[in-house]
C-alpha atoms as a PDB file:
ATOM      1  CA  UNK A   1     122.066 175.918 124.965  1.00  0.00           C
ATOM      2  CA  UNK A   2     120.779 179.485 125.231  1.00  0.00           C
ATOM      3  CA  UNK A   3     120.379 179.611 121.371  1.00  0.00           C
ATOM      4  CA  UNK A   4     118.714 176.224 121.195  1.00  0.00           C
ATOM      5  CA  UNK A   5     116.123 176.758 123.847  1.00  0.00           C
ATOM      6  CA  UNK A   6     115.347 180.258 122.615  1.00  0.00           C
ATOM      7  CA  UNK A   7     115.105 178.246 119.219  1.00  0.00           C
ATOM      8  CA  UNK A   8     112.324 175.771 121.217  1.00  0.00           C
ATOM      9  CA  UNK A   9     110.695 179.084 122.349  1.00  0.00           C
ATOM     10  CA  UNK A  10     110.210 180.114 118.700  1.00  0.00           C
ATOM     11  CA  UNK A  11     108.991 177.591 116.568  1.00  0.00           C
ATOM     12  CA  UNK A  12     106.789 175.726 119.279  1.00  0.00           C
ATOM     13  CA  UNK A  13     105.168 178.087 120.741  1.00  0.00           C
ATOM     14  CA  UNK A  14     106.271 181.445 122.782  1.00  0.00           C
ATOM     15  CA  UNK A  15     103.736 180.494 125.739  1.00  0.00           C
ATOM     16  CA  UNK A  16     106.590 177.710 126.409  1.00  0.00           C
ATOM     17  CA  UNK A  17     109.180 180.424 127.419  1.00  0.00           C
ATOM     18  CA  UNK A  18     106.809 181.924 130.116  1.00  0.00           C
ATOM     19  CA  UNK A  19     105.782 178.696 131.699  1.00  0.00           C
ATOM     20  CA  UNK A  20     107.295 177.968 135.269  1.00  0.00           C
ATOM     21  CA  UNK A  21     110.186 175.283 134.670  1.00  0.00           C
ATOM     22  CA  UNK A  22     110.309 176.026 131.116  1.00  0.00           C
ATOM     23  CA  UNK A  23     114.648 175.923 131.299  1.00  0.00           C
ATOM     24  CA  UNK A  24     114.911 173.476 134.006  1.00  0.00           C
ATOM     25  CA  UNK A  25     112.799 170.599 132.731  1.00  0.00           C
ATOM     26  CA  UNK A  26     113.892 171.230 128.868  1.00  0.00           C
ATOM     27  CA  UNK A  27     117.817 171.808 129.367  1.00  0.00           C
ATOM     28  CA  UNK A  28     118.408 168.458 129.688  1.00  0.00           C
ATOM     29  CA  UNK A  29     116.618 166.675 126.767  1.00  0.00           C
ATOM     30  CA  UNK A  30     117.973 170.046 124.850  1.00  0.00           C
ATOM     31  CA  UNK A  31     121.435 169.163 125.224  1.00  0.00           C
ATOM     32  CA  UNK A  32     120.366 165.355 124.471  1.00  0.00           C
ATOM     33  CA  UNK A  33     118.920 165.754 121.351  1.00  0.00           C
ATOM     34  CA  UNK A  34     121.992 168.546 120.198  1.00  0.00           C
ATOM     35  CA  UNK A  35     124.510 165.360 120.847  1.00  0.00           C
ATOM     36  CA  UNK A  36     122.161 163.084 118.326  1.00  0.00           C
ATOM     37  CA  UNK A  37     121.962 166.005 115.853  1.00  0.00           C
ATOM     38  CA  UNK A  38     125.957 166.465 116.291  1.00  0.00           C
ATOM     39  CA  UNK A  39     126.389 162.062 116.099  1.00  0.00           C
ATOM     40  CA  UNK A  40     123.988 161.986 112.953  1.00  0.00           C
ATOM     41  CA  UNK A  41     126.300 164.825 111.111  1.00  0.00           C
ATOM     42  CA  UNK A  42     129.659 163.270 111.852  1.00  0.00           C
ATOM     43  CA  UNK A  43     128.416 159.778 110.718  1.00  0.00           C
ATOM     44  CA  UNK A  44     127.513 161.745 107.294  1.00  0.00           C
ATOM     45  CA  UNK A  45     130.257 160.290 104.361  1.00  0.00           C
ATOM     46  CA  UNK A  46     132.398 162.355 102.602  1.00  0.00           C
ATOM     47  CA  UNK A  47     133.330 165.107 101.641  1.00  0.00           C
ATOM     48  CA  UNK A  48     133.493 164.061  98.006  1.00  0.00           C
ATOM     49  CA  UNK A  49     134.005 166.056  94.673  1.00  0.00           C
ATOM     50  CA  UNK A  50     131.674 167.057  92.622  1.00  0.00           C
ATOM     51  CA  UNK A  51     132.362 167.752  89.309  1.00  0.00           C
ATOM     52  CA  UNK A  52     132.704 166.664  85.975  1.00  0.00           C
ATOM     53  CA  UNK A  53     135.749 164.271  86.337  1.00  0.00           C
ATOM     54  CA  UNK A  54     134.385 162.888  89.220  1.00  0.00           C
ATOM     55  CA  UNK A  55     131.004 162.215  87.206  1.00  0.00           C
ATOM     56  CA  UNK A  56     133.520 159.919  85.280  1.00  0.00           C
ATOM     57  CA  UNK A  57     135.174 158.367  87.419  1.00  0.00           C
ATOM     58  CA  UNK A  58     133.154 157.901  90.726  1.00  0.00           C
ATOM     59  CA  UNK A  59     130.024 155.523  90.561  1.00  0.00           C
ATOM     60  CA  UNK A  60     127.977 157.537  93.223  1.00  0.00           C
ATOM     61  CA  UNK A  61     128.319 160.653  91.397  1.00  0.00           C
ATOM     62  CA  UNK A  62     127.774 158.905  87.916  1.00  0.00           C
ATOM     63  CA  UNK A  63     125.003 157.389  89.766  1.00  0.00           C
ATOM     64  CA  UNK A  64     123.405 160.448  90.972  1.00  0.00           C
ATOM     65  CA  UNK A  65     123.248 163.060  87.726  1.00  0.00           C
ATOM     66  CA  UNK A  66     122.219 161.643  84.313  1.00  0.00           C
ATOM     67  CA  UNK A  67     124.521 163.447  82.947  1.00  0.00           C
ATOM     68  CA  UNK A  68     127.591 165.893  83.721  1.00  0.00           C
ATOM     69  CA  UNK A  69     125.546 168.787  82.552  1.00  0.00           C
ATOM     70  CA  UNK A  70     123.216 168.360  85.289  1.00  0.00           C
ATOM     71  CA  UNK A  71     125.395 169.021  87.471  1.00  0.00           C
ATOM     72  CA  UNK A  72     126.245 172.693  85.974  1.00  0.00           C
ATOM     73  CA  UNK A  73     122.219 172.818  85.951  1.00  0.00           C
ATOM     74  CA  UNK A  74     122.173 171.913  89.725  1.00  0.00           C
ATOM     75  CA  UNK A  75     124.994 174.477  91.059  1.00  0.00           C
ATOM     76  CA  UNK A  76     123.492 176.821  88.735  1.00  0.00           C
ATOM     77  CA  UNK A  77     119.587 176.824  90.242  1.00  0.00           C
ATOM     78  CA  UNK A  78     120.802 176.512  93.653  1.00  0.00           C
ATOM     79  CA  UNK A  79     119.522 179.030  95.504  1.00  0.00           C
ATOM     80  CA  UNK A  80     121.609 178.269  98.437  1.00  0.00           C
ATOM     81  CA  UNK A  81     124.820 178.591  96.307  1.00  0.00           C
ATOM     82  CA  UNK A  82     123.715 181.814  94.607  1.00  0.00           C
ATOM     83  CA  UNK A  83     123.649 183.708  98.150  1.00  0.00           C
ATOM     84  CA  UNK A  84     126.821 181.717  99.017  1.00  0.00           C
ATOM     85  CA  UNK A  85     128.748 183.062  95.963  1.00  0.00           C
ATOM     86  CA  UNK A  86     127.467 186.574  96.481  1.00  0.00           C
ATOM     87  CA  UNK A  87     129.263 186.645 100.433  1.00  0.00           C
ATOM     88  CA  UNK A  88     132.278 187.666 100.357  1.00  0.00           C
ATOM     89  CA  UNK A  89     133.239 185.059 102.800  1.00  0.00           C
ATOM     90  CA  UNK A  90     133.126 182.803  99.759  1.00  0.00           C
ATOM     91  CA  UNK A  91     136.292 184.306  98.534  1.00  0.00           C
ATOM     92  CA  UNK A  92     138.407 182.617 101.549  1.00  0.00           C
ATOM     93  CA  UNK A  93     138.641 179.531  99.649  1.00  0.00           C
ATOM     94  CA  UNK A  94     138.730 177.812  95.609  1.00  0.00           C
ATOM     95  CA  UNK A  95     136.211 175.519  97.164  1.00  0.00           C
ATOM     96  CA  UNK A  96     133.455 175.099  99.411  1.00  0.00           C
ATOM     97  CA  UNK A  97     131.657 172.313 101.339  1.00  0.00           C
ATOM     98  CA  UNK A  98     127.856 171.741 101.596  1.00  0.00           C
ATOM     99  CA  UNK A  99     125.700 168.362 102.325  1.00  0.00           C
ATOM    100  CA  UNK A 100     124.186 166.911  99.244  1.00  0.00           C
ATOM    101  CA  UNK A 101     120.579 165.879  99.456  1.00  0.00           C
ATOM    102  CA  UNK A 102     118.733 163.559  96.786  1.00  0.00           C
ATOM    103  CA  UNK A 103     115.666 161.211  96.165  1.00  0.00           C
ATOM    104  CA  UNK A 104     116.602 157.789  95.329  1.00  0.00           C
ATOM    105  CA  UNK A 105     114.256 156.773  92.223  1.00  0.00           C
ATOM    106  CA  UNK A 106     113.530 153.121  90.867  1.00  0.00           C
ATOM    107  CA  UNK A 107     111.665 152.341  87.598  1.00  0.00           C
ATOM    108  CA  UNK A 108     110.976 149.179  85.936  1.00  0.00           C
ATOM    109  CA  UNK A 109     111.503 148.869  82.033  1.00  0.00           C
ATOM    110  CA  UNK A 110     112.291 146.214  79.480  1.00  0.00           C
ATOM    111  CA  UNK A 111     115.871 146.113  78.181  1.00  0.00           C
ATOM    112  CA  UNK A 112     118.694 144.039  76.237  1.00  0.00           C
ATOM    113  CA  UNK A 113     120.765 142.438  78.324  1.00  0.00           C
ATOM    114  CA  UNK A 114     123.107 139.668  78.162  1.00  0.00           C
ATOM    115  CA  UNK A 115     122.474 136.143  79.720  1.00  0.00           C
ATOM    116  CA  UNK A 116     125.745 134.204  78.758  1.00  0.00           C
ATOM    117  CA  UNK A 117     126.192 133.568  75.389  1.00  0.00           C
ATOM    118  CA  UNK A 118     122.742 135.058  74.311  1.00  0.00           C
ATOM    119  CA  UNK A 119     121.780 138.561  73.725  1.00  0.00           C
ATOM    120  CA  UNK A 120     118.223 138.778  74.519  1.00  0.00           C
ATOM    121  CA  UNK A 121     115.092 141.558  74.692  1.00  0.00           C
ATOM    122  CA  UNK A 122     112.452 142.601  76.618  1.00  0.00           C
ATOM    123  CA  UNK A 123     114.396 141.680  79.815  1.00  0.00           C
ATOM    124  CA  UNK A 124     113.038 142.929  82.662  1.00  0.00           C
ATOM    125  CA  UNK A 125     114.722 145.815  84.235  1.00  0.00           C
ATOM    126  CA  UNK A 126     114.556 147.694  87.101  1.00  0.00           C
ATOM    127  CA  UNK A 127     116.634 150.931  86.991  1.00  0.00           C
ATOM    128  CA  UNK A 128     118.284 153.492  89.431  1.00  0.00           C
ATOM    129  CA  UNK A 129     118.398 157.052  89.220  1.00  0.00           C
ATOM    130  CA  UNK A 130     118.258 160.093  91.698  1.00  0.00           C
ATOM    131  CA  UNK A 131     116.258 163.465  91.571  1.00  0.00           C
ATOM    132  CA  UNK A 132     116.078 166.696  93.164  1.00  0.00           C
ATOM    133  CA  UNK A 133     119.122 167.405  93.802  1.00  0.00           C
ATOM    134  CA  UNK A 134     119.631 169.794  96.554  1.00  0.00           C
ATOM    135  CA  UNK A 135     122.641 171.425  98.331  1.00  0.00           C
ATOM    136  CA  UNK A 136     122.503 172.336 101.558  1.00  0.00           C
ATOM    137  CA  UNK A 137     124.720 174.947 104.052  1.00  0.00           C
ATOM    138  CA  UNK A 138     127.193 175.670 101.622  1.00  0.00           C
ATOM    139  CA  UNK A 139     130.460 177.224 103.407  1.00  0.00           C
ATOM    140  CA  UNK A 140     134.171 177.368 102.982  1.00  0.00           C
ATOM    141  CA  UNK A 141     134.784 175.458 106.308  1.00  0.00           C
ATOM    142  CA  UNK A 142     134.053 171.914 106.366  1.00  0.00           C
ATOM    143  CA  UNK A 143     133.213 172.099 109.958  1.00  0.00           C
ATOM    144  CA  UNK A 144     131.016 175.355 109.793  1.00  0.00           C
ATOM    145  CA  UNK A 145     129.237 173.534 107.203  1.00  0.00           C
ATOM    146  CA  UNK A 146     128.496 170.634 109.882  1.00  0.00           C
ATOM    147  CA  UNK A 147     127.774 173.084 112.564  1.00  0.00           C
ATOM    148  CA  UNK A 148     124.905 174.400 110.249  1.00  0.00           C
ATOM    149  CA  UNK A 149     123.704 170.872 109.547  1.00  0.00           C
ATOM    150  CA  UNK A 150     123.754 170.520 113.346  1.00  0.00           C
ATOM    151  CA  UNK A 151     121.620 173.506 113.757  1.00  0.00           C
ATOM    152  CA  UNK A 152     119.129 172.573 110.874  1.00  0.00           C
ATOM    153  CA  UNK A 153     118.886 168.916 112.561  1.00  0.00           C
ATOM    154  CA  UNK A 154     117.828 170.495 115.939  1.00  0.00           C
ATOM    155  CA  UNK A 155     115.183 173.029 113.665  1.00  0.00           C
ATOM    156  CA  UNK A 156     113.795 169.957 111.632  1.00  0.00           C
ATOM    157  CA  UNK A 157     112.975 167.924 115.221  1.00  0.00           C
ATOM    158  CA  UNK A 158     111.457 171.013 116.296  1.00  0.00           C
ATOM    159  CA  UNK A 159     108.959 171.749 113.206  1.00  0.00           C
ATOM    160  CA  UNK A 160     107.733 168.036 113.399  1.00  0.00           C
ATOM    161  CA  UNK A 161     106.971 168.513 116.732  1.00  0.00           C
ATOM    162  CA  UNK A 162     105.446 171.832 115.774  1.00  0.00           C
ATOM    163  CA  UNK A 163     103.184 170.028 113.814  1.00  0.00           C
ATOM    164  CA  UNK A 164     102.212 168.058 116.329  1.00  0.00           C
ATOM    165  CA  UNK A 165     100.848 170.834 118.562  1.00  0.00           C
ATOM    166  CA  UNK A 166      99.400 172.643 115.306  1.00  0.00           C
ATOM    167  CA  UNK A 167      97.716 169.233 114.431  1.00  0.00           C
ATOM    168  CA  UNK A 168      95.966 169.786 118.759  1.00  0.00           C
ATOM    169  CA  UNK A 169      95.709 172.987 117.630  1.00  0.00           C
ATOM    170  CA  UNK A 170      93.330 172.300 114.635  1.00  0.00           C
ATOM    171  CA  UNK A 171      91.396 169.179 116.700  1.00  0.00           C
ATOM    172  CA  UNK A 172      90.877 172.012 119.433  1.00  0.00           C
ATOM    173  CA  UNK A 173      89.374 174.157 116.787  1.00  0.00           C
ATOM    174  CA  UNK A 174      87.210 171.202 115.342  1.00  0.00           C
ATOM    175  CA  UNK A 175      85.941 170.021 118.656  1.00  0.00           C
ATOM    176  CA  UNK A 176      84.389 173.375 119.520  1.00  0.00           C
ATOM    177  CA  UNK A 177      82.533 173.615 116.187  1.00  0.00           C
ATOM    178  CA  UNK A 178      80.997 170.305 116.620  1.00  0.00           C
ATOM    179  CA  UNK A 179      80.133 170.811 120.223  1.00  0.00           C
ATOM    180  CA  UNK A 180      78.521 174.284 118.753  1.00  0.00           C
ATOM    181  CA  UNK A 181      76.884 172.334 116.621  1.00  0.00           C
ATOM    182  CA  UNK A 182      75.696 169.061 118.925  1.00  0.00           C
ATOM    183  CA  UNK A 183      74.312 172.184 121.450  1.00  0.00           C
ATOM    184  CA  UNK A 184      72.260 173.781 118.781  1.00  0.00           C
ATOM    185  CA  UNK A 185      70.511 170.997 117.769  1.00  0.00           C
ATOM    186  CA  UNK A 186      69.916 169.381 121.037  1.00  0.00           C
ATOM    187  CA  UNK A 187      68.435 172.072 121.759  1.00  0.00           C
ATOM    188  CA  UNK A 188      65.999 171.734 118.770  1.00  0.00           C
ATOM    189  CA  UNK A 189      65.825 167.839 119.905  1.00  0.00           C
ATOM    190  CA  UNK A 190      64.171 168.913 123.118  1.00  0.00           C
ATOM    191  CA  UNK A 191      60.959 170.121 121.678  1.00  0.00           C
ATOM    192  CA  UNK A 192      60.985 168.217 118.333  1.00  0.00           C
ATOM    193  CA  UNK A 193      62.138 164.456 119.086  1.00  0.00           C
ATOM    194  CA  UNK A 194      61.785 161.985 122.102  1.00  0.00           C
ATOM    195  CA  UNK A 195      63.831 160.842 125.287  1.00  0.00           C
ATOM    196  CA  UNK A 196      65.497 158.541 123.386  1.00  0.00           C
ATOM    197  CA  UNK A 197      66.965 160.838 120.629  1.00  0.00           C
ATOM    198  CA  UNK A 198      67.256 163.477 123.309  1.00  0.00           C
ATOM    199  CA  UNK A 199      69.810 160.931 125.061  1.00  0.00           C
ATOM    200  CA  UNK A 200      71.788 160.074 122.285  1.00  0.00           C
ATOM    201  CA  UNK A 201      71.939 164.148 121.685  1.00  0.00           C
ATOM    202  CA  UNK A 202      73.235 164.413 125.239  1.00  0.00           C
ATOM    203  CA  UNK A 203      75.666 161.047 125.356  1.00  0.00           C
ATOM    204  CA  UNK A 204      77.154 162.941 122.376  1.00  0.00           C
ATOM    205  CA  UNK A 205      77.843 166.400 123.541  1.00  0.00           C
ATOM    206  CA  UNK A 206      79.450 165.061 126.462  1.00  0.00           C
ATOM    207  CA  UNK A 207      81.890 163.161 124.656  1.00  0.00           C
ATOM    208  CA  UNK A 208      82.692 166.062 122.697  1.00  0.00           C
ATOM    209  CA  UNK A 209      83.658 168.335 125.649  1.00  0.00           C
ATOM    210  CA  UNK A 210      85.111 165.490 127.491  1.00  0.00           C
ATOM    211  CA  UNK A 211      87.671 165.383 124.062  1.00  0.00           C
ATOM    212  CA  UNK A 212      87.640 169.178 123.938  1.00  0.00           C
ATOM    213  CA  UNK A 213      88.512 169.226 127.501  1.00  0.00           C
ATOM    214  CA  UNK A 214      91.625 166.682 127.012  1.00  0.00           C
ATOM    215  CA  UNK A 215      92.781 168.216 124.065  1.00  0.00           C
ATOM    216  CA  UNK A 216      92.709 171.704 125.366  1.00  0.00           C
ATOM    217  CA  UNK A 217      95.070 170.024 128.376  1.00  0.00           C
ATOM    218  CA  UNK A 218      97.390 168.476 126.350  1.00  0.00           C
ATOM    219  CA  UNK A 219      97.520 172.474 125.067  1.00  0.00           C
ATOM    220  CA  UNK A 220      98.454 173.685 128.320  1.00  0.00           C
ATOM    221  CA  UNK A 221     101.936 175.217 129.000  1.00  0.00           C
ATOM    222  CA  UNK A 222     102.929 172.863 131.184  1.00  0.00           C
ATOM    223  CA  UNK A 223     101.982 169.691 129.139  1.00  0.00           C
ATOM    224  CA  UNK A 224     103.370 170.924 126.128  1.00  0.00           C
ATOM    225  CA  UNK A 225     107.143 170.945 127.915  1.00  0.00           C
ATOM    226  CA  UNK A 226     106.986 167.135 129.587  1.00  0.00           C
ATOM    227  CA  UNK A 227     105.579 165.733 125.899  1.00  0.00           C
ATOM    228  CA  UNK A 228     108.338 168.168 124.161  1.00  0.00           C
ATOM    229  CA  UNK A 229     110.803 166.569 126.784  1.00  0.00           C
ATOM    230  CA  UNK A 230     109.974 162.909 126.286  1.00  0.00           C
ATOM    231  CA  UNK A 231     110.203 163.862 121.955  1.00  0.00           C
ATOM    232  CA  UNK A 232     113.804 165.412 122.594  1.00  0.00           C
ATOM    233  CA  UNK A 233     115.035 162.477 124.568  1.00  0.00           C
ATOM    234  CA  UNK A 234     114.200 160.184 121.853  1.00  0.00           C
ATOM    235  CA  UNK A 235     114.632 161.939 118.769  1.00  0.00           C
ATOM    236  CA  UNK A 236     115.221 158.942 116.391  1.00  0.00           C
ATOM    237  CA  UNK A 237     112.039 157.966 114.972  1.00  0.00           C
ATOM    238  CA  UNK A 238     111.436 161.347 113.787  1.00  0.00           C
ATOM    239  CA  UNK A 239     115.140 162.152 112.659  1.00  0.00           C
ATOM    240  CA  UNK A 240     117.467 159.456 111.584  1.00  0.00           C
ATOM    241  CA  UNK A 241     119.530 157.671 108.684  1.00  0.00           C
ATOM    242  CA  UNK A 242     119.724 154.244 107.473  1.00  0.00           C
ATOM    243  CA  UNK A 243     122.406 152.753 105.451  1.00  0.00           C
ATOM    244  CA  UNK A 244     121.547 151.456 101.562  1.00  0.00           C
ATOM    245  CA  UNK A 245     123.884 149.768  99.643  1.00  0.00           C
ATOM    246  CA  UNK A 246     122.863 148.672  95.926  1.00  0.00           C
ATOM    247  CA  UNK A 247     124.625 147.174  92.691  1.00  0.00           C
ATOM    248  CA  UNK A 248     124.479 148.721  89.419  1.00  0.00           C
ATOM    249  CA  UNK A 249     125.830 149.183  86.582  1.00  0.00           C
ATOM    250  CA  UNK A 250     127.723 152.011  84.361  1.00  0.00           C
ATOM    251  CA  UNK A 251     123.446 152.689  83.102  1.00  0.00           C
ATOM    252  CA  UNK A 252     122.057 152.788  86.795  1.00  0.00           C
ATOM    253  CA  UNK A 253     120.465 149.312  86.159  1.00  0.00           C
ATOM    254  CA  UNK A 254     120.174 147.429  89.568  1.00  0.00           C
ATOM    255  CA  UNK A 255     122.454 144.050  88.850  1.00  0.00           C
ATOM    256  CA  UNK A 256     123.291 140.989  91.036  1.00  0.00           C
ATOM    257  CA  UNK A 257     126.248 140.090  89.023  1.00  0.00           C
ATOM    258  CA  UNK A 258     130.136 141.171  89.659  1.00  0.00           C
ATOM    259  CA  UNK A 259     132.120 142.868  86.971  1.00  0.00           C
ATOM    260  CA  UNK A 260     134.431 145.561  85.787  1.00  0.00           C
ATOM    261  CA  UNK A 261     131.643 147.892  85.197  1.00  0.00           C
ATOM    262  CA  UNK A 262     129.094 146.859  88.012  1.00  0.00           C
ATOM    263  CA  UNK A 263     129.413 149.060  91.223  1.00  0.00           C
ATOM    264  CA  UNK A 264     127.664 148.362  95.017  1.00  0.00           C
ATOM    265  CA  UNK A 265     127.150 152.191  95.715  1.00  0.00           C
ATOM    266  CA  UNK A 266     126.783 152.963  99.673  1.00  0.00           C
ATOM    267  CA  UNK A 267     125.313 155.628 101.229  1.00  0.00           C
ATOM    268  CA  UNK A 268     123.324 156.772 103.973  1.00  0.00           C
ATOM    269  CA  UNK A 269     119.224 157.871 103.531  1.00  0.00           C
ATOM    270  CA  UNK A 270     118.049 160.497 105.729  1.00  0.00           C
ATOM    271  CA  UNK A 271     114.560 160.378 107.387  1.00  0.00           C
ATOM    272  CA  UNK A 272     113.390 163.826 108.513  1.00  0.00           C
ATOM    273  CA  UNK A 273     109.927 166.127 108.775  1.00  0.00           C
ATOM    274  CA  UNK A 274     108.572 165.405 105.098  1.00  0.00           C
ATOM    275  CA  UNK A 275     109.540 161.588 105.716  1.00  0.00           C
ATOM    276  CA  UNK A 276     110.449 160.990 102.549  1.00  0.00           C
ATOM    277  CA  UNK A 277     113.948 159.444 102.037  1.00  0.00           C
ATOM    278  CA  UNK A 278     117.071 161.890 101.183  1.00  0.00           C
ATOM    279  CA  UNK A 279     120.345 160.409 100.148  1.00  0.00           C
ATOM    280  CA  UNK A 280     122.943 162.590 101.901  1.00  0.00           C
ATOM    281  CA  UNK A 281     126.405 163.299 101.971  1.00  0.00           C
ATOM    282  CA  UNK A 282     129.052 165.723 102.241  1.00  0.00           C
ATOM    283  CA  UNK A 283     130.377 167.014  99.149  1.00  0.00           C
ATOM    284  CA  UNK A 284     133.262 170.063  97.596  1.00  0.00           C
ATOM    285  CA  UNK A 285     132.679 171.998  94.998  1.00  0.00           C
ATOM    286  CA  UNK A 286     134.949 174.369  93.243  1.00  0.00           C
ATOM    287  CA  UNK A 287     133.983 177.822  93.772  1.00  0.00           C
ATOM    288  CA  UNK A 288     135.144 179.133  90.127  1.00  0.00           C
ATOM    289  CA  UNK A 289     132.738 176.031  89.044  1.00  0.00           C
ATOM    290  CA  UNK A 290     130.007 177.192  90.816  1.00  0.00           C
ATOM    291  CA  UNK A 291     130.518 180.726  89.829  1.00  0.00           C
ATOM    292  CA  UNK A 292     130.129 179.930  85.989  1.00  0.00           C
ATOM    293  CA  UNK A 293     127.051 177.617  86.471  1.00  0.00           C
ATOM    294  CA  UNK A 294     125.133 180.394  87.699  1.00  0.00           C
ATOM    295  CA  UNK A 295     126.564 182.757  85.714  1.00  0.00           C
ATOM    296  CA  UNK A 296     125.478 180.080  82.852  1.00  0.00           C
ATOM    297  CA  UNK A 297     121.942 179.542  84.006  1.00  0.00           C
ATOM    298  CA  UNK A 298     121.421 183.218  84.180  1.00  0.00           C
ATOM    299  CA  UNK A 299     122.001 183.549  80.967  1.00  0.00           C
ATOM    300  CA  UNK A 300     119.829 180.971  79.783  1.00  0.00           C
ATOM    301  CA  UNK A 301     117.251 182.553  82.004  1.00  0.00           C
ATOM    302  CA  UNK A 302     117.785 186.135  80.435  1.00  0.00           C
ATOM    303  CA  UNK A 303     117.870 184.377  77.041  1.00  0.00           C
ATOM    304  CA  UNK A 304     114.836 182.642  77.437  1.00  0.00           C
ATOM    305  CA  UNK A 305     112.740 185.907  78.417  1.00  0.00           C
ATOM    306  CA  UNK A 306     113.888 187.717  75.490  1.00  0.00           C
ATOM    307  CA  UNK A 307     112.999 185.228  72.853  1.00  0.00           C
END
């Protein structure tokens, strides 16, 4: 709790920390939105492999690489898996646990497909496939790895709420440039136009400071903590998943029919601060894998520069 609300301190704004009630009001919805964070990571699937033979033999990881190389590609760029390997708490273990992250994709293109009998063309398709594919708080210890997912739950409702205060922040900002601005030329209005343009100049700065005033309040230490409160108490519209199931086949192509090769793949999608949808799950990865992925890309890398 100490951690968490020095971690509220931080990212929303230090004023919070100084404000009279700042632990007693927010200690509460603290600890309320650290149980959603710690519900949302244990409903997470998994752990599954990720490798190669898994690429041919489980239809979520077919599903979400093109091909097997990609996944060599994605251990290999992973900046998250390059510090990992260089700790040497990554030698406890031959494999280690992180949350795979990915954006479902649909496209629509015209294919040969079978309908009974017939063979036809130009059938209209509509096609599944996934894209940057990240890994996220890779560690030996499945349940470190969910403690840092916990931690980077709490951090994402935090930053959206951050951007709520920088969004007052920049309407404060605006406000007093355009009641600058109303000022300056009422007070060329007064010797250059009528009563009646003189009262529309007057109607308008008044609104202005009337919103400056409101939005400088809703600024205010004090404020900031009971709309920070209410946000932490009900976390879900800004941090949540939603189950997706769909049917495809062996080629990703979304399928209503049932057969040896067609699949229903399940999985969760994660809303967060971008709002864009994230599959997610837990996944293991060998660590002598990983190691000559990134060994791999770095050679490509060091290839590519000397050519």
């Amino acid at each position: 709790m100490r951690k968490a609300l020095d971690r509220v301190a931080a990212l929303v704004s230090p004023m919070l920390k100084a404000a009279p009630g700042f632990e007693k009001h927010l200690s509460g919805p603290v600890r309320h939105a650290l149980g959603y964070c710690d519900g949302l990571v244990a409903s997470l699937p998994g752990p599954i492999d990720i490798n190669r033979k898994a690429f041919a033999s489980d239809p979520l990881v077919h599903a979400l690489f093109a091909t097997a190389d990609d996944i060599d590609q994605m251990l290999g760029h992973s900046e998250a898996v390059r510090d990992f390997l260089e700790q040497p708490s990554s030698w406890d273990s031959p494999y280690f646990y992180a949350m795979l992250a990915a954006r479902r994709q649909q496209k629509k293109q015209l294919g040969i497909a079978q309908q009974g009998d017939v063979i036809r063309n130009d059938v209209p398709q509509l096609v599944l496939y996934f894209s940057n594919q990240t890994l996220i708080e890779p560690s030996c210890e499945l349940d470190a790895t969910r403690l840092g997912l916990r931690c980077k739950a709490l951090e994402s409702l935090l930053l959206t709420f951050q951007s709520h205060v920088q969004a007052l922040q920049q309407e404060r900002d605006d406000l007093r440039s355009d009641l600058s601005t109303a000022r300056a030329q009422l007070a060329g209005l007064r010797t250059e136009a009528g009563d009646r343009e003189r009262e529309i100049g007057t109607r308008r700065l008044a609104e202005l400071d009337a919103k400056l005033r409101q939005t400088a309040a809703s600024l205010m230490p004090e404020h900031l903590i009971a709309t920070l409160a209410d946000y932490l108490n009900s976390p879900e519209p800004a941090l949540h998943l939603t189950p997706v199931s769909i049917t495809v086949d062996r080629l990703g192509i979304v399928s209503d029919d049932v057969g040896q090769e067609i699949h229903t793949l399940s999985f969760p999608e994660l809303t967060a601060r971008d709002r864009r949808l994230h599959l997610v799950t837990l996944v293991r990865i060998s660590r002598d894998e990983a190691l000559e992925a990134v060994n791999m890309v770095r050679d490509q890398q060091r290839r590519f520069m000397l050519i």
